[in-house]
PDB file of N, CA and C in Angstrom:
ATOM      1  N   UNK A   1       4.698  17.316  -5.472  1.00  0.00           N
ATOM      2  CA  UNK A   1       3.846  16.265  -5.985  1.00  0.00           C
ATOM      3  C   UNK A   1       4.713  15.139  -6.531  1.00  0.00           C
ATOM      4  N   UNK A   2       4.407  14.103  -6.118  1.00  0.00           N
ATOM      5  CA  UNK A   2       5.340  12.717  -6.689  1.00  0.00           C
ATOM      6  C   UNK A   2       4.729  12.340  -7.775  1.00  0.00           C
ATOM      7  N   UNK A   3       5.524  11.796  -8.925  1.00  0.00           N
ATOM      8  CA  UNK A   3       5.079  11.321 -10.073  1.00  0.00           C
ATOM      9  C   UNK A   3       5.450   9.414 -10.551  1.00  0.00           C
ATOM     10  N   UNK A   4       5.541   9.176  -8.973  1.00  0.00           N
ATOM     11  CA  UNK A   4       5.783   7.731  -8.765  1.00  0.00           C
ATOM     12  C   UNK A   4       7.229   7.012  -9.160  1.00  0.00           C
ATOM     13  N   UNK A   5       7.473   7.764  -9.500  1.00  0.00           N
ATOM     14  CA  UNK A   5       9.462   7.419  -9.805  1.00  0.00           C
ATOM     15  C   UNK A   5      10.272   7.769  -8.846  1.00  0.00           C
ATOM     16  N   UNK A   6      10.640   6.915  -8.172  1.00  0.00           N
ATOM     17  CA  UNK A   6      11.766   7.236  -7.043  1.00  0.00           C
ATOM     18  C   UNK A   6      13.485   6.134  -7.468  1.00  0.00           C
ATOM     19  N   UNK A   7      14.032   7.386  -7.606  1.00  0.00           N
ATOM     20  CA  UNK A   7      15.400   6.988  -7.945  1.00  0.00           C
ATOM     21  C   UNK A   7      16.061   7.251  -6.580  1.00  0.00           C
ATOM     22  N   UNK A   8      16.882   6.080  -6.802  1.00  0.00           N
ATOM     23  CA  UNK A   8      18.318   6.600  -5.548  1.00  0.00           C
ATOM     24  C   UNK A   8      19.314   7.269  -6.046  1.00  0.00           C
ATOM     25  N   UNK A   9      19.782   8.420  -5.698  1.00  0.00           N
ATOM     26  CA  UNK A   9      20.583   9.038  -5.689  1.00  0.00           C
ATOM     27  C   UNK A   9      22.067   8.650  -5.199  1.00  0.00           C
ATOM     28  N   UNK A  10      23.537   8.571  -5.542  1.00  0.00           N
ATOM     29  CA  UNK A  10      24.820   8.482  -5.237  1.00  0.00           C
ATOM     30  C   UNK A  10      25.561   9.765  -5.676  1.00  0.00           C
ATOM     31  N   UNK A  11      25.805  10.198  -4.963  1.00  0.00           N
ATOM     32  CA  UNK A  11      26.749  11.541  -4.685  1.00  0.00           C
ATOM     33  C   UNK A  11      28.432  10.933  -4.923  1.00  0.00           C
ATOM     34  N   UNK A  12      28.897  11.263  -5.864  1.00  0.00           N
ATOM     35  CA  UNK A  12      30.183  10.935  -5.699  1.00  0.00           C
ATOM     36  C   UNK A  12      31.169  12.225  -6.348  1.00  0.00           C
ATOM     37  N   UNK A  13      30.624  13.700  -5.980  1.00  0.00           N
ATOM     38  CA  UNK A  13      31.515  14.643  -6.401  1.00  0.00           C
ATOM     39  C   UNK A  13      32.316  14.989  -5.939  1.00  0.00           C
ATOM     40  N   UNK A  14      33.342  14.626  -6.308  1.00  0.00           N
ATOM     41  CA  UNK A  14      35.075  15.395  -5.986  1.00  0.00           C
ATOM     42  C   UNK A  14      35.616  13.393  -5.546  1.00  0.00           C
ATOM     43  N   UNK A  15      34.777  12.575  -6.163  1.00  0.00           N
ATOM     44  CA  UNK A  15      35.689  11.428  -5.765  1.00  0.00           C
ATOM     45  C   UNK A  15      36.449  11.002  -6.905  1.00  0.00           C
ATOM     46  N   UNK A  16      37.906  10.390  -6.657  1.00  0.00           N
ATOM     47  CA  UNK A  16      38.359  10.022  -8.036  1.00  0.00           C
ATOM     48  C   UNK A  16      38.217   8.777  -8.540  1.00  0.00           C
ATOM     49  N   UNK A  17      38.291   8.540  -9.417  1.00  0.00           N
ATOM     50  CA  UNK A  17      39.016   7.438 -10.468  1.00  0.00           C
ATOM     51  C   UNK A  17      39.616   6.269 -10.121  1.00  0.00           C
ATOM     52  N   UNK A  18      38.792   4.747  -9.152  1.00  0.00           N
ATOM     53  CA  UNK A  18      38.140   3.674  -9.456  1.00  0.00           C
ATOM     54  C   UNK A  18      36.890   4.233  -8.583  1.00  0.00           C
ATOM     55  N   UNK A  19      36.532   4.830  -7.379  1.00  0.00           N
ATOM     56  CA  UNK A  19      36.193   5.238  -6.404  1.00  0.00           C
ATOM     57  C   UNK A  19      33.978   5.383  -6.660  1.00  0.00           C
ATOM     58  N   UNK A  20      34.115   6.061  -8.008  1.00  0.00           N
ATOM     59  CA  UNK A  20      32.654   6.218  -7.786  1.00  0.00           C
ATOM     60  C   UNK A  20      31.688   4.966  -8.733  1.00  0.00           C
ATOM     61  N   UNK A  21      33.129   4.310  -9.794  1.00  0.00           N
ATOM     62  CA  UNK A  21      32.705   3.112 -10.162  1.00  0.00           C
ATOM     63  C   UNK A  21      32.517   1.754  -8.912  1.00  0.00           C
ATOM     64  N   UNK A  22      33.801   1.984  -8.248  1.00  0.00           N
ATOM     65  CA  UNK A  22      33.194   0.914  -7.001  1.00  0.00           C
ATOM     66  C   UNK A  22      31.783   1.065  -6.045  1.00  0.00           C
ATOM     67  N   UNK A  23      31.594   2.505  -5.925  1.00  0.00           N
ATOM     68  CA  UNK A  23      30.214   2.789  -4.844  1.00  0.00           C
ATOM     69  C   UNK A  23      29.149   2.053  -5.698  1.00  0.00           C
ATOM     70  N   UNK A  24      29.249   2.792  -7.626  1.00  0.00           N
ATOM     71  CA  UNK A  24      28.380   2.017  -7.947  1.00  0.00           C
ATOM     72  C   UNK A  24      27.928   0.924  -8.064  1.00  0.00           C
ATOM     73  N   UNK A  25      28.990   0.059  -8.087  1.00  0.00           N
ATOM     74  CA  UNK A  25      28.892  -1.074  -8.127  1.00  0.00           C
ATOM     75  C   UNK A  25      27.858  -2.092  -7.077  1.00  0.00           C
ATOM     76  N   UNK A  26      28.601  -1.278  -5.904  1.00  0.00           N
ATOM     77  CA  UNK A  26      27.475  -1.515  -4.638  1.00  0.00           C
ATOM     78  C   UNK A  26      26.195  -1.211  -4.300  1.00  0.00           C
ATOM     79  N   UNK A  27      26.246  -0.101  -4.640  1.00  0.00           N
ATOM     80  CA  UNK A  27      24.747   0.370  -4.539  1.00  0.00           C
ATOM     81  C   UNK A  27      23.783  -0.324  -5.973  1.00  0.00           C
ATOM     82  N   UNK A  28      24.208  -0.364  -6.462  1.00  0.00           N
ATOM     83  CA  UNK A  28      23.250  -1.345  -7.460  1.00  0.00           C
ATOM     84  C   UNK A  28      23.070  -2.893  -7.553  1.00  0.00           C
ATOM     85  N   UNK A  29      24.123  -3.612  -6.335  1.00  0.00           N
ATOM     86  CA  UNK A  29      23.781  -4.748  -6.064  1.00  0.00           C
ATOM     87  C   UNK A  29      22.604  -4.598  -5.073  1.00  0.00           C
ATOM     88  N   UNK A  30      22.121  -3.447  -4.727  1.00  0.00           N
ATOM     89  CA  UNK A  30      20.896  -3.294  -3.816  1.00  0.00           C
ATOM     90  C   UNK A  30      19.609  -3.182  -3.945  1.00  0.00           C
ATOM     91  N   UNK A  31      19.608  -2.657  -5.690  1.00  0.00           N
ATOM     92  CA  UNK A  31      18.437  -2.575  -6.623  1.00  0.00           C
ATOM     93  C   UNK A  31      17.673  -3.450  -6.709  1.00  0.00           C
ATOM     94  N   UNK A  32      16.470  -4.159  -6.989  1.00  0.00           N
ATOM     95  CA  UNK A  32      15.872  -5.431  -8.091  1.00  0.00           C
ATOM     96  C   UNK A  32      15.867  -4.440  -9.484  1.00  0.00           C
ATOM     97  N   UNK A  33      15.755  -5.563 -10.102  1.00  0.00           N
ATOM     98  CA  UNK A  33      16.059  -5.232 -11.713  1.00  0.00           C
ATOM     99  C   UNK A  33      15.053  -4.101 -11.890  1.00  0.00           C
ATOM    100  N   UNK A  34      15.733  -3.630 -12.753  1.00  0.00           N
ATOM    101  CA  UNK A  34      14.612  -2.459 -13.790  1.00  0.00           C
ATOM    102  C   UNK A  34      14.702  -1.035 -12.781  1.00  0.00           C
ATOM    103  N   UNK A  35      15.103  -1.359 -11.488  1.00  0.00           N
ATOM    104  CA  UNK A  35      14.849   0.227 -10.620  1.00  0.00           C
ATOM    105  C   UNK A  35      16.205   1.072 -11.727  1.00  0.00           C
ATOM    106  N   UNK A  36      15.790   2.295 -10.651  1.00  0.00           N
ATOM    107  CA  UNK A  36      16.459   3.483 -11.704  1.00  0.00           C
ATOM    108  C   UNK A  36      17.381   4.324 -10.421  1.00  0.00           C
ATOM    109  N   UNK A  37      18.581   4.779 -10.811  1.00  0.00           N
ATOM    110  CA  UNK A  37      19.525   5.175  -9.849  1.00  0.00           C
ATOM    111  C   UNK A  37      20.082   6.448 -10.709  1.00  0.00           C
ATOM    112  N   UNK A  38      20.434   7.470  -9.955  1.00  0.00           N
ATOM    113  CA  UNK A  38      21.553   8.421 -10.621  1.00  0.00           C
ATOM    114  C   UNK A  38      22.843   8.565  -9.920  1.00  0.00           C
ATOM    115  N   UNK A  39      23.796   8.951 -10.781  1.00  0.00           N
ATOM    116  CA  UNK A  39      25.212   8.948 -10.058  1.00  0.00           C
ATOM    117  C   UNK A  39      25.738  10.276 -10.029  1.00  0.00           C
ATOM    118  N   UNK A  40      26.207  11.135  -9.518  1.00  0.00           N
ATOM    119  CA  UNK A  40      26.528  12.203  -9.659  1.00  0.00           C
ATOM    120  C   UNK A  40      28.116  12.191  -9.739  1.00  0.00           C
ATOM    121  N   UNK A  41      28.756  12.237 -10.824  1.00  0.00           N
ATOM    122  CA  UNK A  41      30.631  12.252 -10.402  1.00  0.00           C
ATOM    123  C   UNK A  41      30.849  13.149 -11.114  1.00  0.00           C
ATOM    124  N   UNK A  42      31.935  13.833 -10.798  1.00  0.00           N
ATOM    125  CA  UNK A  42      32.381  14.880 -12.036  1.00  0.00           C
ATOM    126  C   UNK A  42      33.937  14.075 -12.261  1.00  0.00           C
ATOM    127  N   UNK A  43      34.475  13.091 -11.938  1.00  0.00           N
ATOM    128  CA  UNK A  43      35.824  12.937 -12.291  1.00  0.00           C
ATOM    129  C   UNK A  43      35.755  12.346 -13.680  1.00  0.00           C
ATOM    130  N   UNK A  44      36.756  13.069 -14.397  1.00  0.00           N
ATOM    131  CA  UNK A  44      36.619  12.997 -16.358  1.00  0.00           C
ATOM    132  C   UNK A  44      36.342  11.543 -16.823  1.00  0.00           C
ATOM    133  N   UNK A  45      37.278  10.637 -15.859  1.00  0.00           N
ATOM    134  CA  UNK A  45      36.826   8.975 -16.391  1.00  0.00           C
ATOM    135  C   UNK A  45      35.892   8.367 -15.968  1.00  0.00           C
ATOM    136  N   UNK A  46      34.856   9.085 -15.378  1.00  0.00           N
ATOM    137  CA  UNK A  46      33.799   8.618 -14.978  1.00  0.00           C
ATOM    138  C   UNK A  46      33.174   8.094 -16.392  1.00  0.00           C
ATOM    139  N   UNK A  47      32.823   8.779 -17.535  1.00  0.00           N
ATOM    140  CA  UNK A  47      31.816   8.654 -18.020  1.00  0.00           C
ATOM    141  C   UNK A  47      32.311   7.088 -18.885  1.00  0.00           C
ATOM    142  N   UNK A  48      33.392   7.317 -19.187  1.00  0.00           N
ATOM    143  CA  UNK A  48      34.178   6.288 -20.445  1.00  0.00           C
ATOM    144  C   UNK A  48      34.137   4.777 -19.377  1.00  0.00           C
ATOM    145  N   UNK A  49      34.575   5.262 -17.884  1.00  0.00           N
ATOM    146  CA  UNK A  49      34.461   4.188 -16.594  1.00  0.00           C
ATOM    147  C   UNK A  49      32.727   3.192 -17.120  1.00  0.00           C
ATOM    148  N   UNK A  50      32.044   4.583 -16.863  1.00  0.00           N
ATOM    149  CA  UNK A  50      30.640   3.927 -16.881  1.00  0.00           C
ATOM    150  C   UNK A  50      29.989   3.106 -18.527  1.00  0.00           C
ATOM    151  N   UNK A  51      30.190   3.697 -19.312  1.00  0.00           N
ATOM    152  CA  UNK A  51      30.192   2.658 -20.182  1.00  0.00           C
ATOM    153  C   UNK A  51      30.833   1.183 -20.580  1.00  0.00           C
ATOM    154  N   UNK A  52      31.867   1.348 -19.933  1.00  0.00           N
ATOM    155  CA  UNK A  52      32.710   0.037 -20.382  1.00  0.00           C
ATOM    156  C   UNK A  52      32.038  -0.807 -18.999  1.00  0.00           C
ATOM    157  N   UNK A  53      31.721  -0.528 -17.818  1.00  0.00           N
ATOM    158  CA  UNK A  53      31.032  -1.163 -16.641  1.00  0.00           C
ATOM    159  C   UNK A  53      29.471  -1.376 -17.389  1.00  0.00           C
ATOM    160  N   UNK A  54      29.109  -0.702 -18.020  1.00  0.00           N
ATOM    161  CA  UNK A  54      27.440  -1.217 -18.412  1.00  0.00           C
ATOM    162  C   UNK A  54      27.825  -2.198 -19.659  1.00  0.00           C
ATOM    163  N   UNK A  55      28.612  -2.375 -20.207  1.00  0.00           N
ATOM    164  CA  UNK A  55      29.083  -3.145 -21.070  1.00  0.00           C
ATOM    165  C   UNK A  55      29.762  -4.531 -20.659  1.00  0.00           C
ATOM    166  N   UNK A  56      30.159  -4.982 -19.448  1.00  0.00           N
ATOM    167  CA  UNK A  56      30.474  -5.726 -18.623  1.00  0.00           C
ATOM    168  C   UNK A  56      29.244  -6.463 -17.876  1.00  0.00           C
ATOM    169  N   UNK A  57      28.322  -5.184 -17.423  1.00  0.00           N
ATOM    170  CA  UNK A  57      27.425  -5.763 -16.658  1.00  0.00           C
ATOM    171  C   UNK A  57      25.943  -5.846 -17.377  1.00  0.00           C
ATOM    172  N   UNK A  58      25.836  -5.343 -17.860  1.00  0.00           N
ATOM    173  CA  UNK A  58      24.583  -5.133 -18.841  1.00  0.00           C
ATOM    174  C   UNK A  58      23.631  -4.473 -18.329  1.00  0.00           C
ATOM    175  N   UNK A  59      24.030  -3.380 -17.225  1.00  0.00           N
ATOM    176  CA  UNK A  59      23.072  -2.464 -16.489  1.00  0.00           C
ATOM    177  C   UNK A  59      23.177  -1.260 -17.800  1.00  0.00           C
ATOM    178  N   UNK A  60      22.169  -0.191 -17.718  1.00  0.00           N
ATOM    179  CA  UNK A  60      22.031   0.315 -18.747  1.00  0.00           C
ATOM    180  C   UNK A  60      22.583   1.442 -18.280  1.00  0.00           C
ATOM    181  N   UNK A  61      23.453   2.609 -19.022  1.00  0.00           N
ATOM    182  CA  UNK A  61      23.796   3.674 -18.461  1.00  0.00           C
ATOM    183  C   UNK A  61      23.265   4.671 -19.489  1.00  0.00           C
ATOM    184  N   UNK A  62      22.427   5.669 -18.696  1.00  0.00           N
ATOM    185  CA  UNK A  62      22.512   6.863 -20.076  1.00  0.00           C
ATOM    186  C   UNK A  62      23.351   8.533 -19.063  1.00  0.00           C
ATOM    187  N   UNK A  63      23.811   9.271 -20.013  1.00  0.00           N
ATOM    188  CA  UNK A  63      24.596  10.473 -19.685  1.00  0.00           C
ATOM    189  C   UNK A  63      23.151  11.451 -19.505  1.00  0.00           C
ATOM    190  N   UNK A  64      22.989  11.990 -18.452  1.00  0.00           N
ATOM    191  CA  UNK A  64      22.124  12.779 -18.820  1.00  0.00           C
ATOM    192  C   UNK A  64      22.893  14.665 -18.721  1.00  0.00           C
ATOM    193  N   UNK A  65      23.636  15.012 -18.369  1.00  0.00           N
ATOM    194  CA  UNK A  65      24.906  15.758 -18.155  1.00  0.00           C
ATOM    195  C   UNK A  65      26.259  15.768 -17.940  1.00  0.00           C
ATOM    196  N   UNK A  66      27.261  16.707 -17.731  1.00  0.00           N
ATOM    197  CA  UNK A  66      28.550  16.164 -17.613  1.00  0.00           C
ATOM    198  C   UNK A  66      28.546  15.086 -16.167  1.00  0.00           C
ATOM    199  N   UNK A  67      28.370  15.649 -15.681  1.00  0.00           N
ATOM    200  CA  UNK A  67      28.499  15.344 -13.983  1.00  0.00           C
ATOM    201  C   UNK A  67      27.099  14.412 -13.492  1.00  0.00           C
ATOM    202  N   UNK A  68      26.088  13.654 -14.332  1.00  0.00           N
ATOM    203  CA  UNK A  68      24.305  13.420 -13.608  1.00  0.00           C
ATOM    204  C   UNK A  68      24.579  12.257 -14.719  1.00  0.00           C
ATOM    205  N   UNK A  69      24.601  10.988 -14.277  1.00  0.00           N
ATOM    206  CA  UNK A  69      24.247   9.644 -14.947  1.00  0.00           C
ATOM    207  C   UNK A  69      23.479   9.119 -14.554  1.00  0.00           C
ATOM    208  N   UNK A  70      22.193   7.907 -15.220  1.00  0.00           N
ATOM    209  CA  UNK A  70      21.325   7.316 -14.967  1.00  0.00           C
ATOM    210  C   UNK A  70      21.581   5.971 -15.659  1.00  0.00           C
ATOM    211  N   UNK A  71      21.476   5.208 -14.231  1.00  0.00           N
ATOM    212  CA  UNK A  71      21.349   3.757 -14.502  1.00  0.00           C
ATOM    213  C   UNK A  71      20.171   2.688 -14.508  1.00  0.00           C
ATOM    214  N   UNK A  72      20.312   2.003 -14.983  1.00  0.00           N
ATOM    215  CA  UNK A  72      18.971   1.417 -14.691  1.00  0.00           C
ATOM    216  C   UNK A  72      19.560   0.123 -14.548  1.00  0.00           C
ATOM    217  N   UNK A  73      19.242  -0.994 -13.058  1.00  0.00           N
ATOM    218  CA  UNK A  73      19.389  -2.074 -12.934  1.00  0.00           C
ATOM    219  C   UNK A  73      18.927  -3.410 -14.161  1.00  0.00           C
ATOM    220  N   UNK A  74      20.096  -3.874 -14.807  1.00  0.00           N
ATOM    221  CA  UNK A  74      19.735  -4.725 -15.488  1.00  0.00           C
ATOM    222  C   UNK A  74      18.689  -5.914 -14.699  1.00  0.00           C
TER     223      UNK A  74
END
């Protein structure tokens, strides 16, 4: 059953360090504002990566696990 939220998904496990900040980068120039995306990375600078990039860009990032981030197109 759909509950009307469709996120895009980015798989970036086992990629390293600039690698799943650049995909993101791309794939969220694909968004219109406000859509909702998750990132999947497990590499350790991902997370510290992704804050200082939502802080740059003003897309919103929340942690929802080690490895499962959610963005939301500024």
């Amino acid at each position: 059953m759909s509950n009307g939220i469709e996120r895009e998904v980015l798989d970036c496990i086992g990629a390293l360090c600039p690698t799943p900040i650049i995909q993101l980068s791309k794939a969220v120039k694909t968004l219109e504002s406000g859509k909702k995306l998750i990132l999947k990375a497990d590499d350790p600078a991902t997370k510290s990566d992704l804050l200082a990039w939502s802080r740059l860009t003003g897309n919103q990032v929340s942690v929802i696990d080690e490895t499962t981030f959610e963005i939301v197109k500024a």
